[in-house]
Every structure is written in C-alpha cells, then in structure tokens.
Protein backbone atom coordinates (compact mmCIF):
# COMPACT_ATOMS: atom_id res chain seq x y z
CA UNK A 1 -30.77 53.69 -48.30
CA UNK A 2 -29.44 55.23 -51.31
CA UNK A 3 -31.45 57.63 -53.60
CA UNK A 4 -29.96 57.84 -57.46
CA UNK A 5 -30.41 61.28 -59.11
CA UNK A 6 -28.49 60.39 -61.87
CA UNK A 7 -25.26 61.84 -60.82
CA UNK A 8 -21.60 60.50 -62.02
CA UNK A 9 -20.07 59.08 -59.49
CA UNK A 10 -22.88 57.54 -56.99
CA UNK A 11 -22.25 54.47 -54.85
CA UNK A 12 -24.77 51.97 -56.33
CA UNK A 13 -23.45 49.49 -53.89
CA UNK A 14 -23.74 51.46 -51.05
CA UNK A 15 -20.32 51.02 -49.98
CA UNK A 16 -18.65 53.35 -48.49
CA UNK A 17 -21.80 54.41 -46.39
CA UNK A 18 -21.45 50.58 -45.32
CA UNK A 19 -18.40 51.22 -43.91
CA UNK A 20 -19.20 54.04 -42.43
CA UNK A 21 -22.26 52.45 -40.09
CA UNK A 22 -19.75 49.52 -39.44
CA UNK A 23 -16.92 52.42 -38.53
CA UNK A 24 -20.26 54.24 -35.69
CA UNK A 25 -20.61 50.59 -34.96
CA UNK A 26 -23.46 49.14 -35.95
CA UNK A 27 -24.25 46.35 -38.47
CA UNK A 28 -25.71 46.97 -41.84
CA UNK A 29 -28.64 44.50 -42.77
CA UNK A 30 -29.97 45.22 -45.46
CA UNK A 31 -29.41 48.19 -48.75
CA UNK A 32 -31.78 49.72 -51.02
CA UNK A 33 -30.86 51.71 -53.55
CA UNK A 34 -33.47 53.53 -55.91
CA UNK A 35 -33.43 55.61 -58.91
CA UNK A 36 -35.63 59.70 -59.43
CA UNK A 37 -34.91 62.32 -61.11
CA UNK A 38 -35.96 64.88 -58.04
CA UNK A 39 -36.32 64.00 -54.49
CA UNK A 40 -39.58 64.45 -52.76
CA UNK A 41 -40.57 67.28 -50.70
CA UNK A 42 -42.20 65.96 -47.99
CA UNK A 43 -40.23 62.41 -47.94
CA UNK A 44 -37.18 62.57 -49.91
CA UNK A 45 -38.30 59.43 -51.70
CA UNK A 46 -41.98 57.90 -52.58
CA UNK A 47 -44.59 57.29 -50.09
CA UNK A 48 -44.71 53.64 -51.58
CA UNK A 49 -40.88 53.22 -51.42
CA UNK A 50 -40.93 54.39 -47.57
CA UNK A 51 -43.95 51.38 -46.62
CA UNK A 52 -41.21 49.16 -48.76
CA UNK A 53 -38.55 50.24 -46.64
CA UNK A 54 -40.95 49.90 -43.41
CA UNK A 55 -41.88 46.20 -44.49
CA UNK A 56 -38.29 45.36 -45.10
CA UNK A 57 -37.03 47.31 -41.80
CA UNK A 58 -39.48 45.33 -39.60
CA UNK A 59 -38.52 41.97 -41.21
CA UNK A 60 -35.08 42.42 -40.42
CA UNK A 61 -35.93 43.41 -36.86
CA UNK A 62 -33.78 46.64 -38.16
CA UNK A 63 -33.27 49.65 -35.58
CA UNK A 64 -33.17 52.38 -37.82
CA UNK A 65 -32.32 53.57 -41.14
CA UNK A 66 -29.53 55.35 -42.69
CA UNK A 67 -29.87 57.51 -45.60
CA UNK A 68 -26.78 58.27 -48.05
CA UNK A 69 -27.54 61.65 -48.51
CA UNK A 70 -28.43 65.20 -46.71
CA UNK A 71 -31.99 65.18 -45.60
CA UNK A 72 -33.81 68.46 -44.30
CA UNK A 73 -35.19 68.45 -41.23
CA UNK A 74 -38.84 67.66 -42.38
CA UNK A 75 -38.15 65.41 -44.43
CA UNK A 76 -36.04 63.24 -41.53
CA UNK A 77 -39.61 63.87 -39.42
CA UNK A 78 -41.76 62.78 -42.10
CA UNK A 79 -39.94 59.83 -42.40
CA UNK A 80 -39.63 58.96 -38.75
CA UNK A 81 -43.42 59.31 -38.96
CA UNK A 82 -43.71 57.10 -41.73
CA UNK A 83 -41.28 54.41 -40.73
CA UNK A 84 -41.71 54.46 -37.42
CA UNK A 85 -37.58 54.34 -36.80
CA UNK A 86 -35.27 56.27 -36.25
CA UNK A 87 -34.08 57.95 -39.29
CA UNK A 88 -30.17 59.75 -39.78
CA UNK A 89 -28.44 60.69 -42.92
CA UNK A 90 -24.69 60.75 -44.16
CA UNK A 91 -23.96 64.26 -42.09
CA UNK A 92 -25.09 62.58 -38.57
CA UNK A 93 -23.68 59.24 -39.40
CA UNK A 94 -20.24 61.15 -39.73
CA UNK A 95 -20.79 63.88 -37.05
CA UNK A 96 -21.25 60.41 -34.85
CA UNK A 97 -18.05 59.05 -35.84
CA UNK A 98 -15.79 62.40 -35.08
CA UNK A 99 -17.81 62.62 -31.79
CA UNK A 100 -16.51 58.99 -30.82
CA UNK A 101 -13.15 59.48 -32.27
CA UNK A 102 -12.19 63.27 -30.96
CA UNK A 103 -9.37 62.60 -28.15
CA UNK A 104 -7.82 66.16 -28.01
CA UNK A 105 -9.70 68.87 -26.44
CA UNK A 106 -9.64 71.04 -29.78
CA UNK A 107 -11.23 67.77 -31.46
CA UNK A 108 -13.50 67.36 -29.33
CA UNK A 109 -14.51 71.19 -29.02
CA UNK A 110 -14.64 70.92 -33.19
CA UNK A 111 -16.94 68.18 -33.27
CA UNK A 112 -19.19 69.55 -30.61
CA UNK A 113 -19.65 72.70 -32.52
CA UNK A 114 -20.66 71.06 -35.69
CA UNK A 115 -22.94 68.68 -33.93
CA UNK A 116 -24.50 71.75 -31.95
CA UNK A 117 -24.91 73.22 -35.65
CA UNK A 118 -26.56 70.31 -37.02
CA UNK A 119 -29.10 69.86 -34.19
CA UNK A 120 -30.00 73.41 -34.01
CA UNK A 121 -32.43 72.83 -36.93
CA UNK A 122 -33.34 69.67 -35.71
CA UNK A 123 -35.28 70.75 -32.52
CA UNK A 124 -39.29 69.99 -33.49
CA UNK A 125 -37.70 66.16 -34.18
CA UNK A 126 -39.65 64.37 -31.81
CA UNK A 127 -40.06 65.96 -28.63
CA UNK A 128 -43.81 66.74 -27.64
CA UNK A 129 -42.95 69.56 -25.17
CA UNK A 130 -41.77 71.61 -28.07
CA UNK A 131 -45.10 72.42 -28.50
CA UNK A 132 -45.98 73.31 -25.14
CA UNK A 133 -45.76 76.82 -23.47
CA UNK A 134 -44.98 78.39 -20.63
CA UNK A 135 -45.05 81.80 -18.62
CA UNK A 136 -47.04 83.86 -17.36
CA UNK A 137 -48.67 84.13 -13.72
CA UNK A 138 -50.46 81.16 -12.26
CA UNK A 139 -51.13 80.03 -15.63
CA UNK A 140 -49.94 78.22 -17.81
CA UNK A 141 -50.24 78.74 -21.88
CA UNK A 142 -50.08 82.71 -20.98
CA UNK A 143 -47.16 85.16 -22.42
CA UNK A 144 -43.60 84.10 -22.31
CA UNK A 145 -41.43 81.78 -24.74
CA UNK A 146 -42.40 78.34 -26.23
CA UNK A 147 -39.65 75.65 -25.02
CA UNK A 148 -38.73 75.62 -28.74
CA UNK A 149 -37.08 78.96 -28.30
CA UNK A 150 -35.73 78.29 -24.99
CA UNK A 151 -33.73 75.30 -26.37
CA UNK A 152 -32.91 77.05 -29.68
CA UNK A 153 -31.25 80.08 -27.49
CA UNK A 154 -29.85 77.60 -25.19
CA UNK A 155 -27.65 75.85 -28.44
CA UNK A 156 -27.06 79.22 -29.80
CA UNK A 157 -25.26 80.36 -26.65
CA UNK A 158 -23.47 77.27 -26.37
CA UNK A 159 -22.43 77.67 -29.84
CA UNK A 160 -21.08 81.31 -29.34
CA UNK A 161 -19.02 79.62 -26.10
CA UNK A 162 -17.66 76.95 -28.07
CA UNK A 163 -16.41 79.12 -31.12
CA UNK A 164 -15.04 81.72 -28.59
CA UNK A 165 -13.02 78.81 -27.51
CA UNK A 166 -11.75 77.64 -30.63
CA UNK A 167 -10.71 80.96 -31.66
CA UNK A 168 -8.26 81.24 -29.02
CA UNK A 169 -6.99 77.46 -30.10
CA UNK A 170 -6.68 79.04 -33.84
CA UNK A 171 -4.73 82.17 -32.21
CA UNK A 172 -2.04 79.82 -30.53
CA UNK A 173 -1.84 77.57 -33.61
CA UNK A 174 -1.40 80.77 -35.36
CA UNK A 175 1.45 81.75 -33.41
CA UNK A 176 2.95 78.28 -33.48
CA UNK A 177 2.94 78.52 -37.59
CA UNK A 178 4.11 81.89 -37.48
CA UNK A 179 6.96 80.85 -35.14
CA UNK A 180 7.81 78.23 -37.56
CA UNK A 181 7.93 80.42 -40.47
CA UNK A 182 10.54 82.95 -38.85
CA UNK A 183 12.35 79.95 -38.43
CA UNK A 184 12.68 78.91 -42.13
CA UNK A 185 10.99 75.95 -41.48
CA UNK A 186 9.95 73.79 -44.20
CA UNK A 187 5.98 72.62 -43.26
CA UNK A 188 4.45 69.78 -45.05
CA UNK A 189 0.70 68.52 -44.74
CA UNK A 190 -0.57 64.84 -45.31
CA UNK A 191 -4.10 65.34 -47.12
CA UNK A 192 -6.09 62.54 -49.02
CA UNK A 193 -9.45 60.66 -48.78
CA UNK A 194 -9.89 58.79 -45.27
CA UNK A 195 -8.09 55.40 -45.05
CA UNK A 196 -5.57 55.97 -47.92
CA UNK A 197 -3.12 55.45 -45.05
CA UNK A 198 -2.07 58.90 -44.27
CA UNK A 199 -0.99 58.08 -40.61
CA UNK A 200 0.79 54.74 -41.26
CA UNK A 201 2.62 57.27 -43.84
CA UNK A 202 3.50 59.27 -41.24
CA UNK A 203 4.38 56.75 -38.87
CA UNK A 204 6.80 55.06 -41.11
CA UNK A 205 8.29 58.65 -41.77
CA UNK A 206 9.04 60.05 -38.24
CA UNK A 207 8.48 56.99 -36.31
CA UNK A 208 6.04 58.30 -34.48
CA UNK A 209 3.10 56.05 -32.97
CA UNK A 210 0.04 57.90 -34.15
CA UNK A 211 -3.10 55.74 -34.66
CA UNK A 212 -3.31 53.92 -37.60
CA UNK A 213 -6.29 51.46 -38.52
CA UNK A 214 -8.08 49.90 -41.39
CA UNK A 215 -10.96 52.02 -41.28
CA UNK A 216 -12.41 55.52 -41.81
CA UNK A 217 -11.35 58.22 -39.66
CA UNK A 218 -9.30 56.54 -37.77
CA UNK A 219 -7.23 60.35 -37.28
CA UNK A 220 -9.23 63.25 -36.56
CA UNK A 221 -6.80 65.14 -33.97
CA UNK A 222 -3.73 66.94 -36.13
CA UNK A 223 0.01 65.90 -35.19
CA UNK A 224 2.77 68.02 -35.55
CA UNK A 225 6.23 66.01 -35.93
CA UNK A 226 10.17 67.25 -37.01
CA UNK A 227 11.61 64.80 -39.89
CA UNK A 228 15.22 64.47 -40.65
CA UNK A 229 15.92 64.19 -44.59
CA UNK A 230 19.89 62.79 -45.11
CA UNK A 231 19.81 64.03 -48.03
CA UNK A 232 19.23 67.46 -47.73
CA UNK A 233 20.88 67.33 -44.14
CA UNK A 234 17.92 69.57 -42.86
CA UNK A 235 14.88 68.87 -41.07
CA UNK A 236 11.38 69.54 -41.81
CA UNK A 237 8.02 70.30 -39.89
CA UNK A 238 5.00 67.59 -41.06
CA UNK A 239 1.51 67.46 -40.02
CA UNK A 240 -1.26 64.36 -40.48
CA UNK A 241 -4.03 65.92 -40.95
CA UNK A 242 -8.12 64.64 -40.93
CA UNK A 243 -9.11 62.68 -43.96
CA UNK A 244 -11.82 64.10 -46.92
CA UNK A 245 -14.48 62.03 -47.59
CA UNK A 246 -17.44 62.62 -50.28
CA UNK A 247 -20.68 65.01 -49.32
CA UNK A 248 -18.26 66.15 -46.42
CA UNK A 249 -20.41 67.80 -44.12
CA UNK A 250 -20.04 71.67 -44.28
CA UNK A 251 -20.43 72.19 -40.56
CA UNK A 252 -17.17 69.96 -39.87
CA UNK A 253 -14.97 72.03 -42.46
CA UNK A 254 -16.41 75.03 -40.61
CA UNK A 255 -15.38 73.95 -36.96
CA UNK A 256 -12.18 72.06 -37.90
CA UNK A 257 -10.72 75.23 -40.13
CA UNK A 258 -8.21 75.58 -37.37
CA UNK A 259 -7.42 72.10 -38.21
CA UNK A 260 -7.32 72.43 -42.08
CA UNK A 261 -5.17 75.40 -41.96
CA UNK A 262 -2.49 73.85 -41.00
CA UNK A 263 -3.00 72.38 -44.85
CA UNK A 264 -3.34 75.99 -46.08
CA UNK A 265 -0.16 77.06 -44.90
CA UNK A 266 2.08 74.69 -45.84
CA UNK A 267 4.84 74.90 -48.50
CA UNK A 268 4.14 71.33 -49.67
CA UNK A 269 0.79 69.21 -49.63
CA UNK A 270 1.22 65.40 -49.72
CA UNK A 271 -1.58 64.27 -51.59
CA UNK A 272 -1.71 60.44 -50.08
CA UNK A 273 -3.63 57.98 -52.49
CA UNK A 274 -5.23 54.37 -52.13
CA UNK A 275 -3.65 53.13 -54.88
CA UNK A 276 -5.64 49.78 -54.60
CA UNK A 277 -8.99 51.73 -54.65
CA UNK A 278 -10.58 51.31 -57.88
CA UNK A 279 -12.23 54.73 -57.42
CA UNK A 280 -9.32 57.11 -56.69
CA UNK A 281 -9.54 58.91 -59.78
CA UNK A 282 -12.92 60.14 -58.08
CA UNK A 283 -11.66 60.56 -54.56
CA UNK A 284 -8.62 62.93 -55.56
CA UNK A 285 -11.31 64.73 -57.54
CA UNK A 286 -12.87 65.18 -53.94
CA UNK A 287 -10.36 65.85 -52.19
CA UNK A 288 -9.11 68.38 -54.63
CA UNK A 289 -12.85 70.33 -53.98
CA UNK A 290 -12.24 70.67 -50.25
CA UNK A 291 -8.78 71.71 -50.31
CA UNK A 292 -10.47 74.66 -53.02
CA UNK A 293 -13.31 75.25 -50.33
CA UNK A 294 -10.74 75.78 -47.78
CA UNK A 295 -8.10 77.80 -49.69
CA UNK A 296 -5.46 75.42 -50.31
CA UNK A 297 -6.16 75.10 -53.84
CA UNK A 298 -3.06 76.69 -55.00
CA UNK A 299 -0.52 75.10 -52.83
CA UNK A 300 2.01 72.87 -54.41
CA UNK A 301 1.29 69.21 -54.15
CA UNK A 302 2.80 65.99 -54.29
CA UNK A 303 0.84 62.87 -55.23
CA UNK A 304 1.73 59.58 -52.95
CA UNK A 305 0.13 56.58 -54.26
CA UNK A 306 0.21 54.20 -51.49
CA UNK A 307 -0.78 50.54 -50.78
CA UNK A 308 0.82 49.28 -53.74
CA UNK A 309 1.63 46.16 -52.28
CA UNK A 310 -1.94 45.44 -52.86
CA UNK A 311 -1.82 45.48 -56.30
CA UNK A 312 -1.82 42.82 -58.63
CA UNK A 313 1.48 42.01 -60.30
CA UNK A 314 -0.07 43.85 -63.74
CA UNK A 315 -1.20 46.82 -61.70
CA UNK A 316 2.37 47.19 -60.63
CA UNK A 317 4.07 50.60 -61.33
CA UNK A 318 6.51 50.34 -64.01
CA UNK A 319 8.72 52.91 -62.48
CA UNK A 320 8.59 54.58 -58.84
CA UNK A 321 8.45 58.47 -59.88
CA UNK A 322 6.38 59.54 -62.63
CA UNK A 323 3.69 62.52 -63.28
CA UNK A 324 -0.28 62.87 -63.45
CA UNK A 325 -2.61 65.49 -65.18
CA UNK A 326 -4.81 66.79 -61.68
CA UNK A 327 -7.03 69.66 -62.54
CA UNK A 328 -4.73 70.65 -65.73
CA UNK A 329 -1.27 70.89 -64.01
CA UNK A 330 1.27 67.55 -64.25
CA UNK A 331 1.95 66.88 -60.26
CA UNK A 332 4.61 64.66 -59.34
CA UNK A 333 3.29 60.99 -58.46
CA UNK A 334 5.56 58.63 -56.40
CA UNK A 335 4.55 55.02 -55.18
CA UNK A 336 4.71 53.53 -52.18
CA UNK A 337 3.77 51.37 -49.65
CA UNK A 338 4.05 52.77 -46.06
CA UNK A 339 3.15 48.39 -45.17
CA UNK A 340 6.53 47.51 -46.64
CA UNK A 341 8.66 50.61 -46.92
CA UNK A 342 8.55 49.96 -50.73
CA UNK A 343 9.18 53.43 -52.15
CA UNK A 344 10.12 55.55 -48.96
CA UNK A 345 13.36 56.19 -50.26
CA UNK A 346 11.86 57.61 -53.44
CA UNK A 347 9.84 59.82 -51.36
CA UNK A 348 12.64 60.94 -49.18
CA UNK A 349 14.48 61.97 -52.52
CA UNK A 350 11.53 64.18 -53.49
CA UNK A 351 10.66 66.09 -50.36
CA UNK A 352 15.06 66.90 -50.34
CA UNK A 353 14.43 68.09 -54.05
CA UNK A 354 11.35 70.07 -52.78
CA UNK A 355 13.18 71.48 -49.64
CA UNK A 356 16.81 72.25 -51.73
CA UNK A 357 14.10 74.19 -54.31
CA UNK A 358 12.42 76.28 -51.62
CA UNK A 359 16.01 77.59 -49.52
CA UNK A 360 18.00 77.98 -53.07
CA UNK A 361 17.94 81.41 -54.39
CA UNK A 362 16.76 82.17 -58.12
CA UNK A 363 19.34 80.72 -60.33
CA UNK A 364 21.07 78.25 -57.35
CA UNK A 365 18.71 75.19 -57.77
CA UNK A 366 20.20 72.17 -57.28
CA UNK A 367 20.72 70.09 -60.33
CA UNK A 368 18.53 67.43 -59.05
CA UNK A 369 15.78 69.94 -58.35
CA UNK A 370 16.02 71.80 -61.31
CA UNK A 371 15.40 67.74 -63.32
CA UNK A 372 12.24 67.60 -61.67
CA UNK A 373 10.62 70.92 -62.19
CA UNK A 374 11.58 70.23 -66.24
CA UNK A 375 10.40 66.94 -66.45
CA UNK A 376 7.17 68.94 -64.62
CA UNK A 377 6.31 70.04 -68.05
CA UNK A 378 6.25 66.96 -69.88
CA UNK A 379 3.19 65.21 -70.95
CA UNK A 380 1.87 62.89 -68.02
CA UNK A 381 2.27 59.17 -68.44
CA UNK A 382 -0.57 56.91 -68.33
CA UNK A 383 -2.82 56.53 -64.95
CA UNK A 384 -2.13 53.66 -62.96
C-alpha cells in the first residue's frame, strides 16, 4: 500500500517496497496505490479506502499488509482494528530484513537495538494484558505498576545494555582507525544505494569472497580488506560498507553509527552507482542526505557507475572517465562493470592518482594527479 502526498520522487509502482517484501520473504499479491494531500489521523488513509483494502486483502487470502511509509503507532492499531491483519510499514519491513541478515555480533547487536527502539512505542499493539494491573496484597487491581510499564522498563534496560555494548565495539573500531592513521594508511569506503553492487565491487578488487547477491541488503556486516595498487606501488585500507536506501529508518543510522563511521573517516568515499537504474539520479540524491546526516558530507568522493554491461549499446559511455555536477561540485565519474572487469583498470588508475595526491607534499603532485584535479574544474559532461 502506497499513499501519494504529492511528493517528487514517489514509487507509483510500488517497486522497490516489492522487492523489499520479496527480500523478508514473502510474496506480494496485490498493490494499491492512492493519492491525498494529508494523511489521516486516526488511519493514515480513508476509512472507505481501508474496507477497500479489507475486501481486496480477504479475496486474495492475503496475510497482512505492508504500508510504504512510517505509520505511528495508532495509526498501525487502528488499522489492525479495521483490517483485521496484521499491519507493518517500510521501517519494520527493513528492521526485519537486517534482523535476518546480521551475521556478526556487532550486526546483530545494531539491529537489535533499533528493533528494541522501534517496539518500545509499539507496546499497547495488541496485547490485552497491557491493560491489566497488578500489585498490591491479596488483591489484585490494587497499587503497583500496570504491565505496560513493566515491559516498557524491561526494553529500556535492555536498550541501555545493548548500547553499553556497542560503545565498547565503537571504542575498539576507534582504536583500529586510529592505528591505521599513525600508519599513513590510505582508507577508502564503498557507499551507494543497496544493490548497486558495492560488494561484487569489492570482491573483484581484493578478491575477497564477501557476499554478493541480486537483492537488497545483501551486506549489512562492514569488511575491512588491504588492496595493492601497481601503480602507485602502495597499498590501501578499503571497507564495504551497508547500503542507503530511501525513508532509511532513523533508528538503524543511530545503532549502526559505529558502522557508518568507518565512511566518516575515510580519505576517499566510493560513491558506487546502478548505472542501469533508471532512477539513480534520485538514489545518489539519497544517498548524498545520509552521508550529510551522518557527517560525511564533506569527504571527497568518487562516483563508480557500475553495471554497465547492462546497458543498451546507446546507453553506452562514450569514454570511461568523465565528471558529474553532485550537489554543485564536479566529482569524478568512472564506469564499470565489477560482472566483466570492464573499467577496473580505469578505477585502479584513479584511486593511484588519489593516493599519489594525498602522500605528495604541496607543490610535489604527480603530473597525473595534478590532470585530474584541473580537469575537476571543468564544466561536467552530460549525465549518462
């Protein structure tokens, strides 16, 4: 279920939140989409669209309903009411996915915190003895606390024990970084939009065997691998990182910050792109928002438009390095595939240009280096 509020880049076909019930695994039967100019108070959308949506739900034989946006917690009651389904939104549809894709025990520790956050305001969903009191002597209704706040102070204390945990996971990745950058260690970060191939990326760059799939979040846990560039006979520290996504949840930026800062202290973002996506213009535009929530607005970035061997023969490139207008600055744009190899050389070249730039003193850039930071200021060429 979709709700139109007029904005500029909503999914009238529903889908990317499609593809994410297929990714939680279950099997989408049915999408309505429908158009307001507010949402409803009580149930987010009419009380005659919701008996539609019950009608259509019971013809199907459908188990529940999924909602493409954030809905409060009465609002997901009323509904439940109403339907008589269960009824999730966008945030627990994802929250579900991390929660069955967390292997490491930070992941998993991240996702339980921002799934403890989400159901902490969830508690009166439908659970009778909620209501129900208990204490006193002999008796029951007297003085004492409702089961309500018993369960509320039971998340919040698991919350605390979680967070203390994950700070002492940010304190050792801390260190590690820190270690690294007495070294003189060159860090890079793959960031993009999920499944714009960010680990196959990395695969084909360290030869490492980190998961790679045709789906959405198929990486939540952050590795850490050393990669050899020939041509700046030096080697270099790069991290694949969790994939963005649109109306990312705020509680999972929250608990995977230790995650994401491995993205705000790098010297060099790889922005990876689906190049075959007819909406990337709109997912760099989202992925450029998160990296300003989380502070890694200013770091330098370079743009890595992969899956071009998915393009049409038109769509081709006409040359493999060029530059792109993002946010008012030209960044660097190279084109690859990480399928074929097509363009890994390219890529190679850049991140040796990008390393030579960062060791050389003021004044002792490398030729090569030096090109690319002039051409920086030249007007962009055309998007793909």
């Amino acid at each position: 279920m979709g709700v139109d509020f007029g904005g500029a880049h909503f999914d009238h076909e529903l889908q990317e939140l499609g593809l994410l019930a297929q990714t939680a695994g279950l099997a989408p039967c049915d999408r309505i989409v429908v158009k307001r100019k507010f949402p409803d108070a009580a149930l987010f959308i009419g009380k005659g669209k919701a008996e539609e949506i019950k009608a259509l739900a019971l013809g199907h034989g459908a188990s529940e309903v999924i909602f493409d946006q954030a809905l409060s917690p009465a609002q997901q009651r009323n509904l439940e009411r109403v339907l008589e389904l269960p009824v999730y939104d966008r945030t627990f549809l994802i929250l579900e996915i991390f929660a069955q894709r967390a292997r490491s025990h930070e992941g998993k520790l991240q996702v339980e915190l921002a799934r403890l956050q989400y159901l902490s305001t969830r508690l009166v969903r439908r659970w009778s003895h909620l209501e129900r009191q208990r204490g006193g002597i002999g008796a029951r209704g007297g003085p004492g606390e409702t089961q309500i706040e018993l369960d509320r102070r039971m998340i919040g204390d698991a919350i605390k024990r979680v967070r203390e945990r994950l700070r002492k996971l940010e304190k050792q990745r801390h260190t590690q970084r820190r270690q690294r950058h007495r070294n003189n260690v060159f860090s890079i970060s793959l960031v993009g939009y999920t499944n714009a191939g960010k680990s196959s990326l990395f695969n084909a760059l360290v030869k490492a065997r980190a998961y790679a799939a045709d789906q959405l979040f198929a990486t939540l846990d952050t590795t850490t691998r050393q990669l050899f560039l020939q041509e700046a006979g030096a080697s270099v520290s790069i991290s694949d990182t969790v994939g963005f996504i649109r109306d990312l949840p705020h509680g999972l930026v929250e608990a995977f910050k230790a995650t994401l800062q491995e993205a705000v202290d790098a010297d060099l973002l790889l922005h990876v792109v689906d190049a075959s996506n007819p909406h990337f213009p709109e997912q760099i535009g989202e992925v450029m928002q998160v990296l300003q929530d989380i502070g890694a607005g200013d770091v330098p970035q370079l743009l890595v438009f992969n899956k071009i061997d998915a393009l049409e023969a038109q769509q081709q490139p006409r040359q493999p390095v060029d530059f792109m207008e993002v946010d008012g600055r030209q960044v660097p744009r190279v084109f690859i595939s990480a399928h074929t190899g097509q363009g890994l050389d390219a890529l190679r070249a850049q991140l040796a240009q990008r390393w030579q730039a960062n060791h050389a003193d003021v004044g002792e850039v490398s030729p090569t280096a030096a090109a690319t930071y002039e051409h920086a200021e030249k007007p962009p060429a055309k998007p793909l």
